[in-house]
Protein backbone atom coordinates (compact mmCIF):
# COMPACT_ATOMS: atom_id res chain seq x y z
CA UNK A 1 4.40 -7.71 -38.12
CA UNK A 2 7.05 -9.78 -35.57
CA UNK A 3 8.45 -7.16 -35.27
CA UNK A 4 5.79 -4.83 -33.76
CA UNK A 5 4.36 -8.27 -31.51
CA UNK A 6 7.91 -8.71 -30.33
CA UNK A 7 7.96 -4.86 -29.12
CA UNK A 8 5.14 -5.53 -27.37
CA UNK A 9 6.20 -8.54 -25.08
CA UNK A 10 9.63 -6.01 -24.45
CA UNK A 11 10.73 -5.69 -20.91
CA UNK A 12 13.61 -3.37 -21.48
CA UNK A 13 16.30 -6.55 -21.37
CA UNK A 14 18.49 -3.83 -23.27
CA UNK A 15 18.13 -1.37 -20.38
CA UNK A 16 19.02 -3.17 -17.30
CA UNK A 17 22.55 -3.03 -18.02
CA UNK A 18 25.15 -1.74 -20.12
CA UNK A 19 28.05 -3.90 -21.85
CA UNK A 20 31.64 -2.92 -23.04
CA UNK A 21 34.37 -4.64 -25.38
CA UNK A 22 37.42 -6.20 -23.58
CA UNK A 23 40.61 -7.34 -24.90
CA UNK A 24 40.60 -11.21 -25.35
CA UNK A 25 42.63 -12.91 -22.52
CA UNK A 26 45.84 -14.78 -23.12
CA UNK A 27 47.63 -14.84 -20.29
CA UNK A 28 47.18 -15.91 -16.71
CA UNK A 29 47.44 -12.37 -15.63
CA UNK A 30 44.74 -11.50 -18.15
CA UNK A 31 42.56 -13.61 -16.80
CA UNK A 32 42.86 -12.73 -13.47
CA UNK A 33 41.94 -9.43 -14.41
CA UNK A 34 38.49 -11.02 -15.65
CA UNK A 35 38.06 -12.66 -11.98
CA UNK A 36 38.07 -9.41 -11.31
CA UNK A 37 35.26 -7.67 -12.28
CA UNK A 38 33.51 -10.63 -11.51
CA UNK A 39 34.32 -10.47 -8.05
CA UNK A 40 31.94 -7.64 -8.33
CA UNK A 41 28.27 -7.68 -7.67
CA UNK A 42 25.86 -7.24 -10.57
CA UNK A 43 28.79 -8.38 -13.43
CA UNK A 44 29.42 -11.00 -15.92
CA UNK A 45 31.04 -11.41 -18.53
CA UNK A 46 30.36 -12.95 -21.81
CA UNK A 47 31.76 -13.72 -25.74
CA UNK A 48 29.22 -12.96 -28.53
CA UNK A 49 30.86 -13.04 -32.10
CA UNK A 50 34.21 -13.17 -30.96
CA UNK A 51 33.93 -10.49 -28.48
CA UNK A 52 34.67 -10.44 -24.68
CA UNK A 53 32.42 -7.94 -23.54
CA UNK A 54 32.14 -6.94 -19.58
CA UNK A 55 28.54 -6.62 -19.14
CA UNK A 56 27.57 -4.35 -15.67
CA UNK A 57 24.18 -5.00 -14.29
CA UNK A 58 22.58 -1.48 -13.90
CA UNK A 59 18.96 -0.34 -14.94
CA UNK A 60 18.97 2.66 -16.99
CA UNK A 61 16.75 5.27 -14.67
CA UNK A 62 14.76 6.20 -17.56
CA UNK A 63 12.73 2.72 -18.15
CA UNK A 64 9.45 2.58 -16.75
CA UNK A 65 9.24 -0.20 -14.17
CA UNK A 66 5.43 0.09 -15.26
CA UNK A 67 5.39 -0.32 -18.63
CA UNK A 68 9.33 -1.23 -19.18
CA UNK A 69 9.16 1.71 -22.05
CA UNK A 70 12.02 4.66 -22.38
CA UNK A 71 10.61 7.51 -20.19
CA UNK A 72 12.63 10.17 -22.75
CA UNK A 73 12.23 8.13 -25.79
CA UNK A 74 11.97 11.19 -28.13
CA UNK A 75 15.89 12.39 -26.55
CA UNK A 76 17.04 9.19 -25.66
CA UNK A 77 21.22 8.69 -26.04
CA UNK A 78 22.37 7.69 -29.78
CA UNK A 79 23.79 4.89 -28.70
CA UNK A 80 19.97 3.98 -27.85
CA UNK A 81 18.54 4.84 -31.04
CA UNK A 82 21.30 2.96 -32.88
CA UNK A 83 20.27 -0.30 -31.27
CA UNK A 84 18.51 -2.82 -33.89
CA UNK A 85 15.74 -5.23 -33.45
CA UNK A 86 18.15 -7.78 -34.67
CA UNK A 87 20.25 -8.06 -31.93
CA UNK A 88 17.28 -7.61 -29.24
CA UNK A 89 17.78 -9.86 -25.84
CA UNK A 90 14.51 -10.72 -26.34
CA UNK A 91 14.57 -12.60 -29.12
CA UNK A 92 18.61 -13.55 -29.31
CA UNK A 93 20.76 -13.29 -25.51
CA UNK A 94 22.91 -16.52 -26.35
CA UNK A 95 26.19 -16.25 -25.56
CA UNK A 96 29.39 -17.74 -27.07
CA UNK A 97 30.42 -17.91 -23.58
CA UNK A 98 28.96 -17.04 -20.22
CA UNK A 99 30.60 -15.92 -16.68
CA UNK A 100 29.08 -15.09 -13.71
CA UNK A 101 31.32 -16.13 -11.07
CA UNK A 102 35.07 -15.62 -10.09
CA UNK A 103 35.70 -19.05 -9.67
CA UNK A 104 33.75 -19.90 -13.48
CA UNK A 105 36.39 -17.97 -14.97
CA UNK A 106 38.97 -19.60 -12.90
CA UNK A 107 37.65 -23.11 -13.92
CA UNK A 108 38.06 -21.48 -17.99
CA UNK A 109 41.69 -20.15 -17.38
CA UNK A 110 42.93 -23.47 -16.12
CA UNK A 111 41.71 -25.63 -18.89
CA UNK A 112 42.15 -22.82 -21.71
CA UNK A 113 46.13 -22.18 -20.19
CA UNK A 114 46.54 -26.11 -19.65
CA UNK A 115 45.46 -26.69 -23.44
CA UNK A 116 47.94 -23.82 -24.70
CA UNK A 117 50.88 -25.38 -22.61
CA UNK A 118 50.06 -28.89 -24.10
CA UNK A 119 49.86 -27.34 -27.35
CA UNK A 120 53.13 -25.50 -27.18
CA UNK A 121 55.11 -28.37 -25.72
CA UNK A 122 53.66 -30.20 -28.92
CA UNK A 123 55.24 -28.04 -31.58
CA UNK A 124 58.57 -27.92 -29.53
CA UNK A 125 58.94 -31.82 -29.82
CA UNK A 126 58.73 -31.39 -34.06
């Protein structure tokens, strides 16, 4: 029964943009390639489970801005009817991690790089 009251209150969070995997950064490079995209209008990035995932801010054309439903449900993409109510927006959309701005990611590299210097001058001492 949550399940069909959830559906209900649905806007389509899972339509209004589309998300793929990227490799984890490591390097200074790497994560200057991540300012990159976010240099870009209408992308962030984020972790979930692990995962650095570019996510690109881009309604599907087939929700309803009426009703928010799937205007070709019935022939909708598989990787549409593969999606789960577990992982819904709705009810989940916290991240590990969170960018939305070039200079957010910036902010990350230089702690995350200054922490892996300290750390490596650390084992070089023993």
């Amino acid at each position: 029964m949550a399940k069909k009251s959830l559906c209900s209150k649905c806007t389509g969070l899972c339509c209004r943009y589309y998300a793929l995997e990227i490799d984890k950064p490591k390097t200074r490079g790497d994560y200057d390639d991540i300012r990159w995209f976010l240099c870009h209008r209408g992308t962030e990035i984020f972790v979930e489970d692990g995962g650095w995932y570019v996510k690109v801010n881009n309604r599907c054309k087939y929700l309803s801005v009426k009703d928010h439903k799937c205007k070709i449900y019935e022939k909708r993409p598989r990787i549409c009817r593969q999606y789960r109510h577990k992982g819904c927006d709705f009810s989940d959309g916290n991240y590990e991690l969170h960018f939305t701005s070039d200079n957010q990611i910036e902010e990350y590299a230089k702690e995350k790089l200054a922490k892996k210097r300290k750390k490596k001058k650390g084992s070089r001492k023993k």
